[in-house]
Every structure is written in structure tokens, then in C-alpha cells.
C-alpha atoms as a PDB file:
ATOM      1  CA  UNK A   1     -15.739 -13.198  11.671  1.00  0.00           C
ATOM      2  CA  UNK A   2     -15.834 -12.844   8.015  1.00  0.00           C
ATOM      3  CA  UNK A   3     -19.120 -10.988   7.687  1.00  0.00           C
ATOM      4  CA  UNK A   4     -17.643  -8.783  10.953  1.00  0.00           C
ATOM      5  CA  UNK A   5     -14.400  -8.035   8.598  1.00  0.00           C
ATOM      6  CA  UNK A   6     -16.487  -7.403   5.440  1.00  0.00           C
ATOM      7  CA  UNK A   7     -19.251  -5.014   7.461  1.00  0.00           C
ATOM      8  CA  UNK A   8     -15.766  -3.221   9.021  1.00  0.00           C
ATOM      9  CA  UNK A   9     -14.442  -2.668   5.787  1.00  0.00           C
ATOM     10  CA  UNK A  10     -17.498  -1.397   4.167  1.00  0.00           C
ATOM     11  CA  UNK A  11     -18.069   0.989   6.881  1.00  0.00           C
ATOM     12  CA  UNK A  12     -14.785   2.124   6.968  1.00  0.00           C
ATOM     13  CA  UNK A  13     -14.623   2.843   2.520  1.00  0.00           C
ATOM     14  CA  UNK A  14     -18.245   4.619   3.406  1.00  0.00           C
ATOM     15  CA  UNK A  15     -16.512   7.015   5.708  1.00  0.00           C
ATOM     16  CA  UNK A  16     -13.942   7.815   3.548  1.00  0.00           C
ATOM     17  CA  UNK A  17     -14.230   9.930   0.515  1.00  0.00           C
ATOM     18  CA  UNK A  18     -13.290   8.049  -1.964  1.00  0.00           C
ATOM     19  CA  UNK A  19     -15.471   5.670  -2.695  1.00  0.00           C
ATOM     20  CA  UNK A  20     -14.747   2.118  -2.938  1.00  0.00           C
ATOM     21  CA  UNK A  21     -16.480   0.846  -6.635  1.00  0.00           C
ATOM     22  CA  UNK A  22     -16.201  -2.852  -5.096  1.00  0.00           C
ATOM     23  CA  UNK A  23     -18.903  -2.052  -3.028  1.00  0.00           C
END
């Protein structure tokens, strides 16, 4: 479930605007 979380939260800081410089 960790990858799952980590491929949500990636997708989610790609959708939004801002972008996430920890990616």
C-alpha cells in the first residue's frame, strides 16, 4: 500500500498547479 499512497500522492501534486519540488 505504500507504493499505492506514494503513486496517489504524486498524481494528485501533478494535477495541481503548484508543483510539488519533492517530486
Amino acid at each position: 500500500m505504500e507504493r499505492v499512497h506514494e503513486c496517489v500522492l504524486a498524481t494528485l501534486a501533478m494535477e495541481s498547479d503548484p508543483v510539488d519540488p519533492r517530486l
